[in-house]
Protein backbone atom coordinates (compact mmCIF):
# COMPACT_ATOMS: atom_id res chain seq x y z
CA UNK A 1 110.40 67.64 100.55
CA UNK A 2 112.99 68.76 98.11
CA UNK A 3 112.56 65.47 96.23
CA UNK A 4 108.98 65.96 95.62
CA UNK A 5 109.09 69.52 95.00
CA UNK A 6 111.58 68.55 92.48
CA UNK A 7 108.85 66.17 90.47
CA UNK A 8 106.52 68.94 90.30
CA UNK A 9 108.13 72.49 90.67
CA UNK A 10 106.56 76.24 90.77
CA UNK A 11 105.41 78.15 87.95
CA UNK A 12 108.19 80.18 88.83
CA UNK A 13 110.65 77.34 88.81
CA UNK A 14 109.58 76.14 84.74
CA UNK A 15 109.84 79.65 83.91
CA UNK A 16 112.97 80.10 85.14
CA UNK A 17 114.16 76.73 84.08
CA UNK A 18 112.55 77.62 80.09
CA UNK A 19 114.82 80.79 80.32
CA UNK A 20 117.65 78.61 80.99
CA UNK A 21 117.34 75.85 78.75
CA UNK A 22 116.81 78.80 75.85
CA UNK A 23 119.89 80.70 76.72
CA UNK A 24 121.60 77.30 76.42
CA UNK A 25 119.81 76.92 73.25
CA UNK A 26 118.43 73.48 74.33
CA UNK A 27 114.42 74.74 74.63
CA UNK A 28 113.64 73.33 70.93
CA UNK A 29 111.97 70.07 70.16
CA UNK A 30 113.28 66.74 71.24
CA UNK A 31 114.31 65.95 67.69
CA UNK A 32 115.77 68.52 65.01
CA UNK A 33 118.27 68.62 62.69
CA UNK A 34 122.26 68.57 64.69
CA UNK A 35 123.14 71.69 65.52
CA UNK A 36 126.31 73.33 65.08
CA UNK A 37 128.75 75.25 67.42
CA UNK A 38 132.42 76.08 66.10
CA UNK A 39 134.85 77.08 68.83
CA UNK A 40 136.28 81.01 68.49
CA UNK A 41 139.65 79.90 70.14
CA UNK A 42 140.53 76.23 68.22
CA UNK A 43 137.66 76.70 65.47
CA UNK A 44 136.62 72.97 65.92
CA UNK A 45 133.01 72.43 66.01
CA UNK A 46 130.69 70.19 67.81
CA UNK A 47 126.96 69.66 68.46
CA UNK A 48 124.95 72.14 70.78
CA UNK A 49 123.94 69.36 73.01
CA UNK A 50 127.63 68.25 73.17
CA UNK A 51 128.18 71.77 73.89
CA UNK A 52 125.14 72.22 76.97
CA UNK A 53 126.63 68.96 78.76
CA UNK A 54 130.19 70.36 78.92
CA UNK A 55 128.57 73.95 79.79
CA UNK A 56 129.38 75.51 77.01
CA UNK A 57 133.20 74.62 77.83
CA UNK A 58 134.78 73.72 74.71
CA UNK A 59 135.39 69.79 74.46
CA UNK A 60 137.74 70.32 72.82
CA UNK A 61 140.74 72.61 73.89
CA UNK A 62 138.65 74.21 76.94
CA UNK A 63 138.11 77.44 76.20
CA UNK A 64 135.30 78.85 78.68
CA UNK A 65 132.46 80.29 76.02
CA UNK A 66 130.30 83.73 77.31
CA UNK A 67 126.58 81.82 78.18
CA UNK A 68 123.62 84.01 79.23
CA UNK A 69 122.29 84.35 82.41
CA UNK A 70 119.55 82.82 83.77
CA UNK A 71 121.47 79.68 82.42
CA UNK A 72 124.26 80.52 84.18
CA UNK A 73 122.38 80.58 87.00
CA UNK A 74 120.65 77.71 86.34
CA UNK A 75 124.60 76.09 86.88
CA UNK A 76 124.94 77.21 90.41
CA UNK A 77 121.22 78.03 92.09
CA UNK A 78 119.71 75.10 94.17
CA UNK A 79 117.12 73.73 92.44
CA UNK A 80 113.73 75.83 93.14
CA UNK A 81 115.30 78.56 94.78
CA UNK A 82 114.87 81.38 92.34
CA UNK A 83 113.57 84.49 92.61
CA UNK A 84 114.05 86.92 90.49
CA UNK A 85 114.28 90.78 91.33
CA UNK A 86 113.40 93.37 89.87
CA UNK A 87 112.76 91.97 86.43
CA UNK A 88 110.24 94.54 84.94
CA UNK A 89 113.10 97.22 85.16
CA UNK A 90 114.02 98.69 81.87
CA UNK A 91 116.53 100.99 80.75
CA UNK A 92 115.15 104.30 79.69
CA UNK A 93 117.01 106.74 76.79
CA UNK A 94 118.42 109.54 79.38
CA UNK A 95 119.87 111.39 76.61
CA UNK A 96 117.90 111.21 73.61
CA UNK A 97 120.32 109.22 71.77
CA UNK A 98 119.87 108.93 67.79
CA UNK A 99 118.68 105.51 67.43
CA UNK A 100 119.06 104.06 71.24
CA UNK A 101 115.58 102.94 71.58
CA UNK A 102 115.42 101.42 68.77
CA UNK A 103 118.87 99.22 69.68
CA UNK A 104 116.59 98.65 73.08
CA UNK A 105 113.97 96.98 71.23
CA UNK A 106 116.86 94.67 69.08
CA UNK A 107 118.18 93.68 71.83
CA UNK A 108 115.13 92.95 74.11
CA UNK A 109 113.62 90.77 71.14
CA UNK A 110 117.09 89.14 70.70
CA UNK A 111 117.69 88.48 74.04
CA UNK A 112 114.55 88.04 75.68
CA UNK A 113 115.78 90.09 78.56
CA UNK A 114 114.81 93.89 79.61
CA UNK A 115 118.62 94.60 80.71
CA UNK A 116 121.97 93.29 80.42
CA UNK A 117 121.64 91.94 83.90
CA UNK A 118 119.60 89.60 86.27
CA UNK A 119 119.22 89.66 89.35
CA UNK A 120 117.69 87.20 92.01
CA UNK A 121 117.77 85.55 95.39
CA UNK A 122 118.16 81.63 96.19
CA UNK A 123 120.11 79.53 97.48
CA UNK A 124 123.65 77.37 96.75
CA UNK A 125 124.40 74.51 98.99
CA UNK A 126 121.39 75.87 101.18
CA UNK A 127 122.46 78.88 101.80
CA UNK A 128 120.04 81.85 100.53
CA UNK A 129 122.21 84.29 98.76
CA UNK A 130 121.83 87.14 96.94
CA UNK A 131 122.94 87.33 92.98
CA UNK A 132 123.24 89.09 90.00
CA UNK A 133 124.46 88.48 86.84
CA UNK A 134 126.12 90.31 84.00
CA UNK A 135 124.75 89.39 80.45
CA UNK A 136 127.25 90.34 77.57
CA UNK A 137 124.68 89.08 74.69
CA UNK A 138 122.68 92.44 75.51
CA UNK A 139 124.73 95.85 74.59
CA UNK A 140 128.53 93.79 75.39
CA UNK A 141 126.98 93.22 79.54
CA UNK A 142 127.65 97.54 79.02
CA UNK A 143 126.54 99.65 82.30
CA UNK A 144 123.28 101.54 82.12
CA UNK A 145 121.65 103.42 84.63
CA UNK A 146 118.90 100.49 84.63
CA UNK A 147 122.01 97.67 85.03
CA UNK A 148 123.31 100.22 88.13
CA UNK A 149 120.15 100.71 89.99
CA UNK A 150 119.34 96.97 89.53
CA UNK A 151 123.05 96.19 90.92
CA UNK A 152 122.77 98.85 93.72
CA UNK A 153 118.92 97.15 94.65
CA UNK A 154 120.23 93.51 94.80
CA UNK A 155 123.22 94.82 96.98
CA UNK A 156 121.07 96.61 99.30
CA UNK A 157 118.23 93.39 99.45
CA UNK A 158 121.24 91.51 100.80
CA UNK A 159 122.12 94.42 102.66
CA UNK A 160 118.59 94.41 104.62
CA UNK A 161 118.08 90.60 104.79
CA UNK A 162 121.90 89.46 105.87
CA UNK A 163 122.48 87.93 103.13
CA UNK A 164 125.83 86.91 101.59
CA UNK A 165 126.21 88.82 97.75
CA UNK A 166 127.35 86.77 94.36
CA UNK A 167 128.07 88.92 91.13
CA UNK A 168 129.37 87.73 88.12
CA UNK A 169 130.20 89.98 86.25
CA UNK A 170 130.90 90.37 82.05
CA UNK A 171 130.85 93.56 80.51
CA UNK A 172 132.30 96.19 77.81
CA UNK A 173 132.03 98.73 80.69
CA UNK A 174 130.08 101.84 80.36
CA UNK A 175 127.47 102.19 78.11
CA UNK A 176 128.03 105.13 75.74
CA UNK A 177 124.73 106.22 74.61
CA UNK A 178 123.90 107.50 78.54
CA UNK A 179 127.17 109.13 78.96
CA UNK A 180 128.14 110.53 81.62
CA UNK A 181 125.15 108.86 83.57
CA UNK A 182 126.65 105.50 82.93
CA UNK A 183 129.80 106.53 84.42
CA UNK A 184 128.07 107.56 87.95
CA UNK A 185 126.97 103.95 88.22
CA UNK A 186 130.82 103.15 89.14
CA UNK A 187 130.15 105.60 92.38
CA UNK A 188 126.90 104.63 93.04
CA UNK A 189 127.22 100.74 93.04
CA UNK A 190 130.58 101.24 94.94
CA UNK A 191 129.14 103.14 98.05
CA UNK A 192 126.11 101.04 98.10
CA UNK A 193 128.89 98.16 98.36
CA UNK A 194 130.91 100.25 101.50
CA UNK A 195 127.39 100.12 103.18
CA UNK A 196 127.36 96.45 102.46
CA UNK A 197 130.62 95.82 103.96
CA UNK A 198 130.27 98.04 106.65
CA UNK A 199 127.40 95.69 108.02
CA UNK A 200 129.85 92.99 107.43
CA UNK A 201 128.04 91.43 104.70
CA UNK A 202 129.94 88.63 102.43
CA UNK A 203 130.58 89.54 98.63
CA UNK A 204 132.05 86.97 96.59
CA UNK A 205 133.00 88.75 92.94
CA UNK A 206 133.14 86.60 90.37
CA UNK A 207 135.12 87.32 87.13
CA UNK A 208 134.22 86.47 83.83
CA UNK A 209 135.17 87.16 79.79
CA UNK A 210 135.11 90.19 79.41
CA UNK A 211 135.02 91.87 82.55
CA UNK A 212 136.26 95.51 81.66
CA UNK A 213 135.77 99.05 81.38
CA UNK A 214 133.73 100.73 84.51
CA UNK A 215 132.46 97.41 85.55
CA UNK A 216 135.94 96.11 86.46
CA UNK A 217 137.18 99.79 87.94
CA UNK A 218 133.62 99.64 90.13
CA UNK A 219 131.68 96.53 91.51
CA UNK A 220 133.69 93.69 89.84
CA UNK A 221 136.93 94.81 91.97
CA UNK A 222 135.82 95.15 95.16
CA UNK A 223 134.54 91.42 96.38
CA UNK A 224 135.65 89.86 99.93
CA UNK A 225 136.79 86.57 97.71
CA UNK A 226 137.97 87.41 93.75
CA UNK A 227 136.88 84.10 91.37
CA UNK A 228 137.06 84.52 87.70
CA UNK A 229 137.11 81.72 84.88
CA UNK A 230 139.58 80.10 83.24
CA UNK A 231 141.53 82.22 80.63
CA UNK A 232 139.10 85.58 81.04
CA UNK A 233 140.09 88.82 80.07
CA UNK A 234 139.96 91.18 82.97
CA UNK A 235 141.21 95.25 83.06
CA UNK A 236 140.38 98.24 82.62
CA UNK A 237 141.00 99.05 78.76
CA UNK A 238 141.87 95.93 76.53
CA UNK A 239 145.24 94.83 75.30
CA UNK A 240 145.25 96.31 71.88
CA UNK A 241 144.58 100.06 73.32
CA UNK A 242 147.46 99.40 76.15
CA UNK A 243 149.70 98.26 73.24
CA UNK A 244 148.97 101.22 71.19
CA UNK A 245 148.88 103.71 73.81
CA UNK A 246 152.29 102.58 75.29
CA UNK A 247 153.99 101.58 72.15
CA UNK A 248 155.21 98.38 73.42
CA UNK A 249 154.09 94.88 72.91
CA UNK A 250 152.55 93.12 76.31
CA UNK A 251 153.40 89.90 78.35
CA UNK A 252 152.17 86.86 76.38
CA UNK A 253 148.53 86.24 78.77
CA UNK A 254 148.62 89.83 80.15
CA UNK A 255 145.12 90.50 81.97
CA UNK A 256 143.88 86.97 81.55
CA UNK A 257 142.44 85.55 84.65
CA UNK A 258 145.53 83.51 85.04
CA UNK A 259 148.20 86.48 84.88
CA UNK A 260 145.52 88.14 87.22
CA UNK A 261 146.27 85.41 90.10
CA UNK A 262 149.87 85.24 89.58
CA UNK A 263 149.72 89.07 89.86
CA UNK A 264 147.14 88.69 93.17
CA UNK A 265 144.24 90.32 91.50
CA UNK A 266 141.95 87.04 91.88
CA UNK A 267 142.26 84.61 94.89
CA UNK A 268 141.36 81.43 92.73
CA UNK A 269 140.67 80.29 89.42
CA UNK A 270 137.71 78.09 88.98
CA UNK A 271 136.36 76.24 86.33
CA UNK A 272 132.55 76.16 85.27
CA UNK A 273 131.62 73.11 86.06
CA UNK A 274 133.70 73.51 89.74
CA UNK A 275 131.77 76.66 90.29
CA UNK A 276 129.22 75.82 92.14
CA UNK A 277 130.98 73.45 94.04
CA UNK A 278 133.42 76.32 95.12
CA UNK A 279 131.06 78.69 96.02
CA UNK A 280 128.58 76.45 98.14
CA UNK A 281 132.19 75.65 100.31
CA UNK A 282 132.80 79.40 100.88
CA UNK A 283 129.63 80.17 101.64
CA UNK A 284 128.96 77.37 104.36
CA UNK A 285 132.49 77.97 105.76
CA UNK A 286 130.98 81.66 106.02
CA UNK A 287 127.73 80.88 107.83
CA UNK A 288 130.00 78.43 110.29
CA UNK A 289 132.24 81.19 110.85
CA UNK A 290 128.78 83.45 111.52
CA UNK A 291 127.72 81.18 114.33
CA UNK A 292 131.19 80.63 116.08
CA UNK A 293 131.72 84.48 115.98
């Protein structure tokens, strides 16, 4: 069945699989001109399409690149398993901030997304999870009320349904122009999260560049099983603001996701293209465990 769904998937499926291909920036024409994509760590450049087949990984030195989300995942869904929730939720100016809507509007035409994060269920390795992810293209991945309630909904749809939770997260951390309603996302997203666990619910947090600010003192630190990607910054405030509120210079790799295992913040370090791979073995070791329990 899956083989013949595959040869002629949903409406749902091409939409989903458009979305994917243009955050990957693979949706144009068969033929066009070579495109371009220099490296920000080595500064070597190679074509996009070299670029989409190594994930956006460079081929060069390996630095993981930021990708959007419904390609990322595109990377770890099962084929024809998602659903998106929740996708007609905007954000909404709280405070009347000078010039916020119109930002909205940039970034919604730029991005082709409502909110700096998707949420959906499917499945990985045939197990029907629950997952949202963090889009740093739109406002830095920043946390608006819209990005909280959408985070607090997909935790509580695993919550009702018994379903193991996957977040990766990327983000700046709060998201200034709703103040001090930003910040009560951290307390709302975390007790929806207790409610979660107390049901005994799986939540596998997964840790990706940038992952700071509220996200990372909220949501991002609080999974069952901590995964980030290779070399990812991960903290609170960023290195340059530590340095120059402390007045001394930090560890060579300090709050990269490497320093962050040898320090026991993260359980593992995965690369992309071992990512799926990784989580479909946790999560079928955790429905096994389920049915011998």
């Amino acid at each position: 069945m899956n083989k013949v769904s595959n040869l002629f998937p949903s409406n749902r499926e091409r939409t989903f699989q458009l979305k994917a291909r243009k955050d990957a920036g693979t949706a144009a024409p068969l033929w066009q001109p070579p495109q371009f994509v220099t490296c920000k760590q080595c500064e070597r450049r190679a074509t996009r399409q070299v670029w989409a087949r190594s994930q956006y990984v460079c081929p060069n030195c390996g630095t993981h690149q930021p990708i959007g989300g419904y390609y990322r995942l595109s990377l770890v869904l099962d084929h024809g398993s998602f659903q998106e929730l929740d996708g007609d939720l905007k954000p909404r100016d709280v405070l009347g901030f000078p010039g916020y809507e119109e930002k909205l509007s940039t970034q919604q035409s730029k991005t082709g997304l409502n909110e700096a994060v998707i949420t959906a269920t499917g499945r990985i390795g045939g197990v029907p999870v629950v997952a949202a992810v963090l889009d740093s293209r739109f406002f830095m991945g920043s946390m608006s009320t819209a990005v909280g309630e959408k985070i607090t909904r997909a935790i509580e749809c695993a919550t009702a349904r018994h379903l193991p939770l996957i977040i990766f997260s990327a983000s700046g951390g709060a998201r200034m122009q709703e103040g001090i309603f930003s910040l009560m996302q951290m307390a709302k997203t975390t007790a929806a999260l207790e409610r979660f666990n107390e049901k005994g619910g799986l939540y596998i947090s997964v840790l990706t560049h940038p992952t700071t600010g509220g996200v990372t003192a909220s949501f991002a630190s609080l999974g069952d099983i901590m995964l980030a990607e290779p070399g990812a910054l991960i903290g609170f405030a960023g290195p340059r603001v530590i340095e120059q509120t402390i007045g001394e210079k930090l560890p060579k790799g300090f709050q990269r996701s490497e320093f962050q295992l040898e320090h026991g913040f993260v359980d593992q370090v995965v690369p992309r293209d071992k990512m799926r791979e990784t989580l479909a073995r946790l999560l079928q070791l955790h429905t096994q465990g389920r049915k011998h329990s």
